[in-house]
N, C-alpha and C. Protein backbone atom coordinates (compact mmCIF):
# COMPACT_ATOMS: atom_id res chain seq x y z
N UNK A 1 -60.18 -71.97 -3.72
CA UNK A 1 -59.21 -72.65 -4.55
C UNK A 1 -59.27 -74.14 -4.25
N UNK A 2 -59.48 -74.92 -5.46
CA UNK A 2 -59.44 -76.34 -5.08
C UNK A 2 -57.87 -76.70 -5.29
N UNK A 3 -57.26 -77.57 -4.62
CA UNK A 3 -56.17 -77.67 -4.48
C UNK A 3 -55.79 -79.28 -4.15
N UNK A 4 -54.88 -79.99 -4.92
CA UNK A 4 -54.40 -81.32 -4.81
C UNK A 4 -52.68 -81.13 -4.61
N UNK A 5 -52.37 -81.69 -3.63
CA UNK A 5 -51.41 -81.56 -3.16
C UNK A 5 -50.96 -82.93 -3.84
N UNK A 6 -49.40 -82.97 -4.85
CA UNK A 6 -48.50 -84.34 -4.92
C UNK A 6 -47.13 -84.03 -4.55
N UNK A 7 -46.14 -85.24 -4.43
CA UNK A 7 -45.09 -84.69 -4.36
C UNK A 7 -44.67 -85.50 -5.56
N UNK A 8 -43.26 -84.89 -6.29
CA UNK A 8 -42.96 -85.67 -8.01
C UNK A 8 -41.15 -85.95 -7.29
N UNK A 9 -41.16 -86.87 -7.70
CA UNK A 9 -39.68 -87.46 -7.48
C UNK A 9 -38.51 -86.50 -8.73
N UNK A 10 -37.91 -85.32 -8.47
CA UNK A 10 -36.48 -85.31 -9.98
C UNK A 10 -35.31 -86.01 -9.51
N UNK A 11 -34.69 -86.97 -10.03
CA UNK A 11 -33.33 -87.64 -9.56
C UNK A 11 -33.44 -87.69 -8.23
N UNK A 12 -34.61 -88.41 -7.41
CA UNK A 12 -34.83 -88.63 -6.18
C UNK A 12 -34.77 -87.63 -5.08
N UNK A 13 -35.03 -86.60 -5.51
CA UNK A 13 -35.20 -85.68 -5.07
C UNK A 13 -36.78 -85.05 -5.13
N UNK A 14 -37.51 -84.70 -3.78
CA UNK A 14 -38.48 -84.13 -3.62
C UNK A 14 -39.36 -82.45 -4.29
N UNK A 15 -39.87 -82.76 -5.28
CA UNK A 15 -40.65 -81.43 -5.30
C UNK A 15 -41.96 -81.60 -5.20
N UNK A 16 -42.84 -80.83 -4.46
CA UNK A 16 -44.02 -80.28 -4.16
C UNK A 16 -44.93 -79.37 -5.05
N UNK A 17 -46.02 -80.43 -5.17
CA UNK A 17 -46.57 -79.85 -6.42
C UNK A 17 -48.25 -79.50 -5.87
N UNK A 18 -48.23 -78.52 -6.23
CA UNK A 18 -50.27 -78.24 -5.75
C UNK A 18 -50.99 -78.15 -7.36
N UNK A 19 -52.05 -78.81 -7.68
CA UNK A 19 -52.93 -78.70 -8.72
C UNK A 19 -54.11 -77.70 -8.46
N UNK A 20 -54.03 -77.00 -9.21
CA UNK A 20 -55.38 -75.81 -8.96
C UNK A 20 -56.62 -75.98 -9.73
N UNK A 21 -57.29 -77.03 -9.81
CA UNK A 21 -58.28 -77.01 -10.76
C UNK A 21 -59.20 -75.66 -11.07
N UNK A 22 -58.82 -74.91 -10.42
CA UNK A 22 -60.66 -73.80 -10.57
C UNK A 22 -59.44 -72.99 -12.06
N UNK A 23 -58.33 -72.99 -11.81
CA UNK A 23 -57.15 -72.12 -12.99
C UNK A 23 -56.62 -73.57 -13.81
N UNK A 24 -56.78 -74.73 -13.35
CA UNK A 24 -56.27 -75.46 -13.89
C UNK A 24 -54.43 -75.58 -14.61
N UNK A 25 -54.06 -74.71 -12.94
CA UNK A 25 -52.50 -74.64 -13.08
C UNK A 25 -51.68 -75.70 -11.98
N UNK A 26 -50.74 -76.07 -12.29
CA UNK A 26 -49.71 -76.55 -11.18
C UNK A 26 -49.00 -75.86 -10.82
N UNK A 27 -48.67 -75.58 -9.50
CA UNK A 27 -47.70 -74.98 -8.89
C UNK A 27 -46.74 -75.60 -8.27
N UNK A 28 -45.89 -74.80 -8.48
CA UNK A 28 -44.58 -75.88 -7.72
C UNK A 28 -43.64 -74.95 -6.57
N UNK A 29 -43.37 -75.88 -5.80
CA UNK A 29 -42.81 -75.09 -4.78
C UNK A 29 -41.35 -74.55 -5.45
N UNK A 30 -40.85 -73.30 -5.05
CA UNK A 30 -39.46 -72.65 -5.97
C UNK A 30 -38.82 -73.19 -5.40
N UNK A 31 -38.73 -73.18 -3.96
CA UNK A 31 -37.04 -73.76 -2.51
C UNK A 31 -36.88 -74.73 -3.34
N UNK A 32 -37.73 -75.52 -3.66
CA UNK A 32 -37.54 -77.00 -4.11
C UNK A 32 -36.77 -77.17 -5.23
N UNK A 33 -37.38 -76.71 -6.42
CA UNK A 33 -36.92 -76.89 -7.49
C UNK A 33 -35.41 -75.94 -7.62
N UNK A 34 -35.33 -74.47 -6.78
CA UNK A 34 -34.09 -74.22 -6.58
C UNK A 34 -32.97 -74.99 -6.05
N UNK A 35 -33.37 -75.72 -5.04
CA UNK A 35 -32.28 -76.34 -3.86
C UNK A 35 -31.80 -77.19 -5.02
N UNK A 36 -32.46 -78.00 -6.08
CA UNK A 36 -32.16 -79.14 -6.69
C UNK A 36 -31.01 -78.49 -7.96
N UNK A 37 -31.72 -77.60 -8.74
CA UNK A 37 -30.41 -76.75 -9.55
C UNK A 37 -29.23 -76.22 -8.77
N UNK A 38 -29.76 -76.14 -7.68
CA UNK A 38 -27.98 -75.55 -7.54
C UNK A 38 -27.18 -76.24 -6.61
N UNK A 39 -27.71 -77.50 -6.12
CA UNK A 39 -27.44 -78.60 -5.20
C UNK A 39 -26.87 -78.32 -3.79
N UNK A 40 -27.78 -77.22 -3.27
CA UNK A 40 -27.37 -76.75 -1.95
C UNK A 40 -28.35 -77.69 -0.95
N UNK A 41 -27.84 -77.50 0.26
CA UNK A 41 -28.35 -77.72 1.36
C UNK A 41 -29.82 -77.18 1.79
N UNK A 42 -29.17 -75.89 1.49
CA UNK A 42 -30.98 -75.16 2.11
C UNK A 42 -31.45 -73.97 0.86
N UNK A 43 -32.12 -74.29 -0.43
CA UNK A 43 -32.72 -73.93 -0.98
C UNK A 43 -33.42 -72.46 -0.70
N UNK A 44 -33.69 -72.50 0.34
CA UNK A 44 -34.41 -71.52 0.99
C UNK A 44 -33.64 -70.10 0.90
N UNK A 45 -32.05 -70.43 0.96
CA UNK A 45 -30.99 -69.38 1.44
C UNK A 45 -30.69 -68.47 0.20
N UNK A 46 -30.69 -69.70 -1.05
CA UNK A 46 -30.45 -69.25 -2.38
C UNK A 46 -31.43 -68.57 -3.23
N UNK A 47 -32.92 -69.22 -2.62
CA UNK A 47 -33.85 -68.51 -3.07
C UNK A 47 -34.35 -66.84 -2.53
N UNK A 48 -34.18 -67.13 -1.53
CA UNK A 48 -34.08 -65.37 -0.95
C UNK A 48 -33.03 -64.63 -1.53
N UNK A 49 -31.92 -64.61 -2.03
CA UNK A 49 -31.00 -63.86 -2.40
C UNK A 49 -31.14 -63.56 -3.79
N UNK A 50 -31.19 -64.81 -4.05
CA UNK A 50 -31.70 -65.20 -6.34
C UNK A 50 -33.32 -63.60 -6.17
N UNK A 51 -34.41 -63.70 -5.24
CA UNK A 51 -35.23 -63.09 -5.13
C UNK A 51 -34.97 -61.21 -5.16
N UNK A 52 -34.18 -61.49 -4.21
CA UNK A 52 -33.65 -60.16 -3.99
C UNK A 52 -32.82 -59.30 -5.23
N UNK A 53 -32.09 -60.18 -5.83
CA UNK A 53 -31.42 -59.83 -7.17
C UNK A 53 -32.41 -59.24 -7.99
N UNK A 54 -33.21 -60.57 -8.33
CA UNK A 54 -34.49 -60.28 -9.36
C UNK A 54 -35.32 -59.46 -9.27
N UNK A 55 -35.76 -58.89 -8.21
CA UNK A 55 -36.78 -57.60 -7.69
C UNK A 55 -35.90 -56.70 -7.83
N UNK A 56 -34.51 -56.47 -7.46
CA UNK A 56 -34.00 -55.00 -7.68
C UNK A 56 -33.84 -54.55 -9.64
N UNK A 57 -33.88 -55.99 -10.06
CA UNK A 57 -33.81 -55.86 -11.78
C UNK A 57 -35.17 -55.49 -12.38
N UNK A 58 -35.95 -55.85 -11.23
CA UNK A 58 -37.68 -55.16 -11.74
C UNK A 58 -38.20 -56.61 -12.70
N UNK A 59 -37.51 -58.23 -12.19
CA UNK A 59 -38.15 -58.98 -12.92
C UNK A 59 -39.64 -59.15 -12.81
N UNK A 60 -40.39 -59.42 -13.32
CA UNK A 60 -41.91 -59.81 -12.83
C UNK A 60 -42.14 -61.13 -12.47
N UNK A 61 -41.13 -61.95 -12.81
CA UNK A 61 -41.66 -63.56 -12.35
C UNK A 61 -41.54 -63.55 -10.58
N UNK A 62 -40.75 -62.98 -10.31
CA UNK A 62 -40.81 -62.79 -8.80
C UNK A 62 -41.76 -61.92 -7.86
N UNK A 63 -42.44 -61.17 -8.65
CA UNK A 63 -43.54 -60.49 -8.32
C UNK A 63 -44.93 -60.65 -8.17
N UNK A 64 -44.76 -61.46 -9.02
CA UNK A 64 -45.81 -62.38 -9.50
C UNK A 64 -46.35 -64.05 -8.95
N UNK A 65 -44.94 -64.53 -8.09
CA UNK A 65 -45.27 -65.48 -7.53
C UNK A 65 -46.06 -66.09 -6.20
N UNK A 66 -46.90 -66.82 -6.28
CA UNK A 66 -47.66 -66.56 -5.58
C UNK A 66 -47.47 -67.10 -4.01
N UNK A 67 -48.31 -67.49 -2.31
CA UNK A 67 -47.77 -68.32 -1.76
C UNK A 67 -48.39 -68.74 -1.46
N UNK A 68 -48.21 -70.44 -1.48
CA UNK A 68 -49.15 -71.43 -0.79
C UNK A 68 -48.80 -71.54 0.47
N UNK A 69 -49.67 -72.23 1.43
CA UNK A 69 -49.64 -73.61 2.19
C UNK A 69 -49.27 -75.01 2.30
N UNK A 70 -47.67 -75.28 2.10
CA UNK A 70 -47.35 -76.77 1.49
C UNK A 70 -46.98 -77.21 2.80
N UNK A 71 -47.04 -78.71 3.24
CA UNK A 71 -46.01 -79.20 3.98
C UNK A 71 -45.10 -79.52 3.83
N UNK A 72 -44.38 -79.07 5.40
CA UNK A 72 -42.99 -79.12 5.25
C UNK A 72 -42.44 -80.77 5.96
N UNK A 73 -40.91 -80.92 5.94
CA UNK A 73 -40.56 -81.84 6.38
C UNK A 73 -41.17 -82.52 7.99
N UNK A 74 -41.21 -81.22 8.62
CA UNK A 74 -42.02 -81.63 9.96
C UNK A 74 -43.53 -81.81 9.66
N UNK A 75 -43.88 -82.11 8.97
CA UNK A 75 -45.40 -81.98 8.90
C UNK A 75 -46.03 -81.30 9.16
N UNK A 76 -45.81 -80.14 9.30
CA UNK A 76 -46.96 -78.39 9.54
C UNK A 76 -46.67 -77.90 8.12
N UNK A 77 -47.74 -77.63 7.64
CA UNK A 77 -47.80 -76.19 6.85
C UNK A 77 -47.12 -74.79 6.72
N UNK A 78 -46.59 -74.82 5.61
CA UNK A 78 -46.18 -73.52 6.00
C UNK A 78 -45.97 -72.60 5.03
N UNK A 79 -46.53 -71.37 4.71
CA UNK A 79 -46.55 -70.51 3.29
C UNK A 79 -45.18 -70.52 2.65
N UNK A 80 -45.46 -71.16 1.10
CA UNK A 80 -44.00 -71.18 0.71
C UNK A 80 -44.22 -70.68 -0.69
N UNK A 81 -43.32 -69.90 -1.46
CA UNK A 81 -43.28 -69.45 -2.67
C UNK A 81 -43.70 -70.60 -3.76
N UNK A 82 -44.62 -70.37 -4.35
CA UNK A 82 -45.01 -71.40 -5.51
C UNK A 82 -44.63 -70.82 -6.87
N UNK A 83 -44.36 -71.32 -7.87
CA UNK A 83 -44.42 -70.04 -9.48
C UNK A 83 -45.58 -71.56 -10.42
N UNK A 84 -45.77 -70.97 -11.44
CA UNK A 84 -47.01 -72.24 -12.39
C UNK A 84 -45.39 -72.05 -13.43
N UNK A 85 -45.94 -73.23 -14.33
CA UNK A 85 -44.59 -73.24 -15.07
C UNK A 85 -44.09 -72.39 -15.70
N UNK A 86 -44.91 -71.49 -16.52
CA UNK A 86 -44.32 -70.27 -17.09
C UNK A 86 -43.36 -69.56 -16.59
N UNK A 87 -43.23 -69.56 -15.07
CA UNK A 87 -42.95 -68.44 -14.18
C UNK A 87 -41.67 -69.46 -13.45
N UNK A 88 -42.11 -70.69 -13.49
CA UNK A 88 -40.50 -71.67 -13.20
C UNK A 88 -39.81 -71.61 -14.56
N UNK A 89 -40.19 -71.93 -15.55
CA UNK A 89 -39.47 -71.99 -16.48
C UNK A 89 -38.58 -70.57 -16.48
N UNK A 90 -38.59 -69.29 -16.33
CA UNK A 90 -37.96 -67.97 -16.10
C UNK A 90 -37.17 -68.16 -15.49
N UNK A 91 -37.75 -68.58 -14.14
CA UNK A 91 -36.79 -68.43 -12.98
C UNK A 91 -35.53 -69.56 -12.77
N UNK A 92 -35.69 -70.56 -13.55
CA UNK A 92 -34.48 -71.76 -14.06
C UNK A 92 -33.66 -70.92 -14.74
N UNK A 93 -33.73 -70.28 -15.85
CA UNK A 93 -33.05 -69.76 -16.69
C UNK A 93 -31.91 -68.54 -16.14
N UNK A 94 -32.83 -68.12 -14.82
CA UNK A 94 -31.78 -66.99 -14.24
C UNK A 94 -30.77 -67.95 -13.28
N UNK A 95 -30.78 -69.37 -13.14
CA UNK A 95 -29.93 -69.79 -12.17
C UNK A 95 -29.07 -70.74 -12.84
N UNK A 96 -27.49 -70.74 -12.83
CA UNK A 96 -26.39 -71.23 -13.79
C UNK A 96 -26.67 -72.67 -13.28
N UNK A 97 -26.97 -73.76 -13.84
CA UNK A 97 -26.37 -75.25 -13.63
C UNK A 97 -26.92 -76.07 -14.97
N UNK A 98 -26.17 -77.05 -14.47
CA UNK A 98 -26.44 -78.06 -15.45
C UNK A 98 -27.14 -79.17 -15.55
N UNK A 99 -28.16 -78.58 -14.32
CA UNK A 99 -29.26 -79.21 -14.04
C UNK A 99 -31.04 -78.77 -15.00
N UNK A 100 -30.39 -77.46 -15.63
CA UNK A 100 -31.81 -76.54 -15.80
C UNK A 100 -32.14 -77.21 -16.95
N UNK A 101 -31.62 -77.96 -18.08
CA UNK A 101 -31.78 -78.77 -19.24
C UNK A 101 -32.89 -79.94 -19.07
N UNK A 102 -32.04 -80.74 -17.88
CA UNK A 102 -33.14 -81.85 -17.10
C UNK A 102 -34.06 -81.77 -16.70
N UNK A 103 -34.55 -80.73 -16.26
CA UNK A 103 -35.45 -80.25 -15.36
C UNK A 103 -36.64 -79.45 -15.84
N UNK A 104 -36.12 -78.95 -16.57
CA UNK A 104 -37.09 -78.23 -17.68
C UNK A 104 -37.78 -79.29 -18.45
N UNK A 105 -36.67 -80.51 -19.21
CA UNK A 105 -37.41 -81.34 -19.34
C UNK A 105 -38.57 -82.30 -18.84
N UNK A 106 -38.41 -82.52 -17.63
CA UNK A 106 -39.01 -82.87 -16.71
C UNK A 106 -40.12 -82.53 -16.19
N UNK A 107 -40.20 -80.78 -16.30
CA UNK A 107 -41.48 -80.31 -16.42
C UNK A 107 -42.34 -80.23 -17.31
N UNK A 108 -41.48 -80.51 -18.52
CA UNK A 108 -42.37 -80.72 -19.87
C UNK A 108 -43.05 -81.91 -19.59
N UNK A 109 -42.80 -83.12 -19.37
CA UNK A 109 -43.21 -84.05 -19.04
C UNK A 109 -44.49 -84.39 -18.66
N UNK A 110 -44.45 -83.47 -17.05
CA UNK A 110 -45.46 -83.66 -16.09
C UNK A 110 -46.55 -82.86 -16.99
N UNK A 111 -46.31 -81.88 -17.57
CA UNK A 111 -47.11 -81.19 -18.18
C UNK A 111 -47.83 -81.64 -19.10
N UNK A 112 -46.62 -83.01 -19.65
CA UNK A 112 -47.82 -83.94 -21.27
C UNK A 112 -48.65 -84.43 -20.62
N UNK A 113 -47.88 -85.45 -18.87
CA UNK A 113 -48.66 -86.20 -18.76
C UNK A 113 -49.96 -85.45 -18.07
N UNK A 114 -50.26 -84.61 -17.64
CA UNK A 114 -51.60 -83.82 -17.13
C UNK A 114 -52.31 -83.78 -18.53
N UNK A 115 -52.21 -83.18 -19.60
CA UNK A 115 -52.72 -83.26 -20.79
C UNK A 115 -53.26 -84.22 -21.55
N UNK A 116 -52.36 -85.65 -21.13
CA UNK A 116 -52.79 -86.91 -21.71
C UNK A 116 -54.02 -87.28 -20.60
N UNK A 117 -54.16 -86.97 -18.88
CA UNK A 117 -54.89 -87.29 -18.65
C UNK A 117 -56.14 -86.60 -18.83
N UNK A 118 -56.18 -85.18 -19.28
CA UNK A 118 -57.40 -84.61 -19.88
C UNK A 118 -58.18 -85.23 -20.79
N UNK A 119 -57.07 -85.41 -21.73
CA UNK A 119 -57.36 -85.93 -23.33
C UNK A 119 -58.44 -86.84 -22.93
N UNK A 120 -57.58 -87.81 -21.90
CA UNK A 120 -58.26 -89.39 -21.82
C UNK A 120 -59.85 -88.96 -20.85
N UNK A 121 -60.04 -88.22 -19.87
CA UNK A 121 -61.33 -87.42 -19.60
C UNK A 121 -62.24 -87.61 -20.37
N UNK A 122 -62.24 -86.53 -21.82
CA UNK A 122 -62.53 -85.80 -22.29
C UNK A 122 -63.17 -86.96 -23.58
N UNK A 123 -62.22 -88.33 -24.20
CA UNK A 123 -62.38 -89.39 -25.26
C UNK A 123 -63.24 -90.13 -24.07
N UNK A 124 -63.24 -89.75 -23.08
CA UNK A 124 -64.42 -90.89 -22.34
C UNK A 124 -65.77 -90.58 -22.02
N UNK A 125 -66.19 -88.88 -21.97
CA UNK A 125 -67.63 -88.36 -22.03
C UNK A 125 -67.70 -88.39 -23.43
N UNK A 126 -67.04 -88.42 -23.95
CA UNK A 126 -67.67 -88.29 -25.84
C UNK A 126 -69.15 -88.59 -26.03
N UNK A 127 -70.05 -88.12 -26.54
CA UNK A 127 -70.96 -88.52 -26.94
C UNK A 127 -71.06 -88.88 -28.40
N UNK A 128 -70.98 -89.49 -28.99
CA UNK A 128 -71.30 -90.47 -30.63
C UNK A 128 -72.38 -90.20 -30.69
């Protein structure tokens, strides 16, 4: 797996993003983007429980998610739940705030702008 590690600023807040070129998906760390919808402390706490809900309902986005290697605040590595957007976009929708509007938007975003930088790739091998 080739893998580019960024981090994306939402309302100054940290999320962790890995690029997969060989699938040509982004992944995003869930703690992250959870901790920020529901404006807790430790992301981590809400996401294990939100998890636990969703597996006893037989969701598949939680089944399905995969785990990376991201760093953490201490600087070690450490396997953390990733979803690609399809699978964040789900998992926003199961968590109440009034953050999931923004944020969603936000991922739309990152998503044009990866696309615009294809585009621009792609208008620059052109052959005429």
């Amino acid at each position: 797996m080739d893998n580019q590690f960024a981090i994306q600023l939402f309302e100054q807040q940290q999320v962790r993003i890995v690029w997969d070129a060989e699938v040509e998906k982004y992944y995003f760390s869930i703690v992250d983007v959870v901790q920020i919808l529901t404006d807790s402390a430790d992301g981590r706490k809400y996401w294990n429980k939100l998890k636990q809900r969703l597996k006893a309902e037989g969701n598949e986005s939680v089944t399905n998610c995969h785990q990376l290697k991201l760093p953490a605040a201490d600087g070690k590595k450490y396997k953390t739940d990733v979803a690609d957007l399809e699978q964040l976009f789900r998992l926003i929708q199961s968590i109440p705030s009034k953050k999931a509007e923004p944020i969603k938007q936000w991922l739309a975003e990152l998503g044009g702008l990866r696309m615009d930088s294809k585009r621009n790739i792609v208008n620059k091998h052109k052959i005429w």
